[in-house]
C-alpha atoms as a PDB file:
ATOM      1  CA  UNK A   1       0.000   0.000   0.000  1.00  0.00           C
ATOM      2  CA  UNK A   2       1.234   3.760  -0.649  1.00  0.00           C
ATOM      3  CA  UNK A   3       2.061   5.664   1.982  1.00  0.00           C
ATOM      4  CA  UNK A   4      -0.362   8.935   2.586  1.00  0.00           C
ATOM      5  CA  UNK A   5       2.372  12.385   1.870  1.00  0.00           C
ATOM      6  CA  UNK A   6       1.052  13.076   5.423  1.00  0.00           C
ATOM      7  CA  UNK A   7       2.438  10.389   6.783  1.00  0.00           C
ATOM      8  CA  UNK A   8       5.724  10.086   4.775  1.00  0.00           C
ATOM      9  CA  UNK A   9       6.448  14.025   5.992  1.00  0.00           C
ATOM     10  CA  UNK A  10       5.728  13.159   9.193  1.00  0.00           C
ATOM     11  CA  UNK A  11       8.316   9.901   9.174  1.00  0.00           C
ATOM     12  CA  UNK A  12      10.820  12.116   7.545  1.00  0.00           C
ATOM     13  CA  UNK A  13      10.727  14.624  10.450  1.00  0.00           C
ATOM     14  CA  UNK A  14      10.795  12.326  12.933  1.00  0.00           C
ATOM     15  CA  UNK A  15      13.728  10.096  11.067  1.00  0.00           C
ATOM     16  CA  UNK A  16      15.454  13.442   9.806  1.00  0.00           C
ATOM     17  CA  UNK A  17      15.160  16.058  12.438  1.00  0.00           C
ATOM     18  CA  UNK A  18      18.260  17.455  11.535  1.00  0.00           C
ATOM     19  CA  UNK A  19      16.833  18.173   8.122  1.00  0.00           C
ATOM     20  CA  UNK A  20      18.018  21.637   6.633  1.00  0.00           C
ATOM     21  CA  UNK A  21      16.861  22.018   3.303  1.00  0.00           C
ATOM     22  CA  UNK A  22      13.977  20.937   1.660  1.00  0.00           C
ATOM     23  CA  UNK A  23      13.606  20.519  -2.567  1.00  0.00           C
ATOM     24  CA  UNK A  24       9.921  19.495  -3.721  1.00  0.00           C
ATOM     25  CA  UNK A  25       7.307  19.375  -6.241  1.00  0.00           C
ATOM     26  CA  UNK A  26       4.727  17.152  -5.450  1.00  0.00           C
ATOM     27  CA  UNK A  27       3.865  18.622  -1.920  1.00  0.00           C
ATOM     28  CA  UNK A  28       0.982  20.266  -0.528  1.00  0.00           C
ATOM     29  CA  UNK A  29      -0.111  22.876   2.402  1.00  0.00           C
ATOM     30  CA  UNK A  30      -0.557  20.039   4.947  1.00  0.00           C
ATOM     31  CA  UNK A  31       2.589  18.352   4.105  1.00  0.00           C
ATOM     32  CA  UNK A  32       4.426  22.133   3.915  1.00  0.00           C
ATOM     33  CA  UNK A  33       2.882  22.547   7.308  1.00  0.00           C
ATOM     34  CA  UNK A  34       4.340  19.419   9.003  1.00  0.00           C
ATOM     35  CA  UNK A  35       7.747  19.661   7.544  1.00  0.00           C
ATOM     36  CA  UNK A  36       8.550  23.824   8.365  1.00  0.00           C
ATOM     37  CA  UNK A  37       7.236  23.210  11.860  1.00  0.00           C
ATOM     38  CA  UNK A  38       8.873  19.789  13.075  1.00  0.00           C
ATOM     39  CA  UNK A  39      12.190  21.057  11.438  1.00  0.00           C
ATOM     40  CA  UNK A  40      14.146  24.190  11.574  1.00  0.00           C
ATOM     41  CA  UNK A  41      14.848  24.330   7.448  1.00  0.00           C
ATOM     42  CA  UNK A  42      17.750  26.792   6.097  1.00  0.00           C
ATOM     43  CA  UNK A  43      16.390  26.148   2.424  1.00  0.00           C
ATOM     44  CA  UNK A  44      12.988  25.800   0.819  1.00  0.00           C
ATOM     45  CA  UNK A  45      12.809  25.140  -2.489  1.00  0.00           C
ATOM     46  CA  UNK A  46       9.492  24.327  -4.173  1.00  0.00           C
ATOM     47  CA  UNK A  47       8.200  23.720  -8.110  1.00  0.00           C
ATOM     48  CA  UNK A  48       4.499  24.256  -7.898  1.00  0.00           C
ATOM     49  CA  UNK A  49       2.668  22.968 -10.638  1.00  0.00           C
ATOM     50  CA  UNK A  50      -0.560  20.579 -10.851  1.00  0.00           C
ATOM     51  CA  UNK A  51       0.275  16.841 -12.253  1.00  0.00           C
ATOM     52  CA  UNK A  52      -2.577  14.699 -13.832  1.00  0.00           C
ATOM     53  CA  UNK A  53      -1.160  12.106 -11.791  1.00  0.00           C
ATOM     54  CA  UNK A  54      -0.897  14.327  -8.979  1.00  0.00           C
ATOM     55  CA  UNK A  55      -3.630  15.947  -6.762  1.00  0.00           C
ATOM     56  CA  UNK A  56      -0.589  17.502  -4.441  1.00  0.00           C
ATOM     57  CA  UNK A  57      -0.046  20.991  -5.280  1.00  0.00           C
ATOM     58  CA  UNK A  58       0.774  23.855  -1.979  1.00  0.00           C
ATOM     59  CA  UNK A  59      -1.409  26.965  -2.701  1.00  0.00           C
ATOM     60  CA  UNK A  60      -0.558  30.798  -1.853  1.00  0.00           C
ATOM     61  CA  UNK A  61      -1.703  29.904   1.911  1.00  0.00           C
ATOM     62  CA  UNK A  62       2.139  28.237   2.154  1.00  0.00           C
ATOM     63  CA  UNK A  63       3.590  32.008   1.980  1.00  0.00           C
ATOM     64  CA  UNK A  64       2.105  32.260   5.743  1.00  0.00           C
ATOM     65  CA  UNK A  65       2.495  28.420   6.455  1.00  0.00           C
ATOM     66  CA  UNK A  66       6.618  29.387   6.531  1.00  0.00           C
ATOM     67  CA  UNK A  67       6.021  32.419   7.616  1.00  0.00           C
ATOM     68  CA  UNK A  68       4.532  30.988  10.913  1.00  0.00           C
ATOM     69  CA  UNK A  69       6.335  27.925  11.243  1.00  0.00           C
ATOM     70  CA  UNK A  70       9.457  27.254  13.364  1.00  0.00           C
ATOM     71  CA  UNK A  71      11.188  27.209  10.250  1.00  0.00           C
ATOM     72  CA  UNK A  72      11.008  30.791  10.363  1.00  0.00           C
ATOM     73  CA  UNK A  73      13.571  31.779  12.539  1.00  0.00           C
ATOM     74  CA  UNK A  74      16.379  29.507  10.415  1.00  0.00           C
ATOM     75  CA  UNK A  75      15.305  29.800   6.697  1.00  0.00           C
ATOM     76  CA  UNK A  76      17.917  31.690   5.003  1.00  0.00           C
ATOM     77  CA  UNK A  77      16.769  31.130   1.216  1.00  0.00           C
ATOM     78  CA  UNK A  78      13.136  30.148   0.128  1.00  0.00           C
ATOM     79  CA  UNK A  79      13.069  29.347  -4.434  1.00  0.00           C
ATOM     80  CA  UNK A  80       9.330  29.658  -5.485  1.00  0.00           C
ATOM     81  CA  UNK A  81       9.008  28.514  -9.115  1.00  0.00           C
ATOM     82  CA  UNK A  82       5.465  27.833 -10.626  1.00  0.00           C
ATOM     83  CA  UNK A  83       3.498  27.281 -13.628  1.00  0.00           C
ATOM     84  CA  UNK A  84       0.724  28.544 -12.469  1.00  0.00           C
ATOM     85  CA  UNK A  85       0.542  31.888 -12.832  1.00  0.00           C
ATOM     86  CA  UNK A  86      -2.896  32.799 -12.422  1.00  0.00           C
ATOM     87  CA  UNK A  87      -3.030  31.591  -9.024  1.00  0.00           C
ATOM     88  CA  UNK A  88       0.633  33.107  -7.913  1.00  0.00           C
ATOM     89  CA  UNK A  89       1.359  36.713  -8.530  1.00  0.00           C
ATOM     90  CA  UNK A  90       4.309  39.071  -6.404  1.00  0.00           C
ATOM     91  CA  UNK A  91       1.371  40.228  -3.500  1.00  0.00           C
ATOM     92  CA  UNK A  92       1.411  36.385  -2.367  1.00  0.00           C
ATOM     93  CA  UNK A  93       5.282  35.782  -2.598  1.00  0.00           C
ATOM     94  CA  UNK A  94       6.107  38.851  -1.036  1.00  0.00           C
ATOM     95  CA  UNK A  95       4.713  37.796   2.367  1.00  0.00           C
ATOM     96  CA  UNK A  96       7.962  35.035   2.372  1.00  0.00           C
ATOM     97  CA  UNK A  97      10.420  38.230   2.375  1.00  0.00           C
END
């Protein structure tokens, strides 16, 4: 059986505490959520599109997922790259600076 993204970002915190920098595409707000708060990432790097195969996708609600994570305090770069557009403009990026 396949593992729920829930539950494989909560066994990587707990197996990787020490985690620093995080690289993703197929992740969304819940899984964003987990992830900034049960580690203290340096790094965030993040592809957002939407997949046929894939109904993960982190919305403009992430911007204030890092922003009030524990990640906070240690993220020292944060990449944003997206295909969508329409949904992502500078207004919901900014809120990451």
């Amino acid at each position: 059986p396949r593992m729920a993204p829930t539950e494989f970002f909560e066994q990587l915190a707990l197996a990787a505490p020490m985690l620093r920098r995080l690289s993703a595409v197929d992740i969304d707000d819940e899984c964003m959520r987990i992830i900034c708060n049960r580690c203290q990432l340096e790094e965030i790097n993040l592809f957002i599109t939407r997949r046929d195969q894939s109904d993960l996708c982190v919305t403009p609600a992430v911007v204030d997922i890092i922003v009030k994570s524990s990640s906070a305090a240690s993220l020292r770069k944060a990449t944003v790259s997206s295909t969508l557009a329409a949904e992502w403009g500078a207004a919901e990026l900014l809120g990451i600076v």
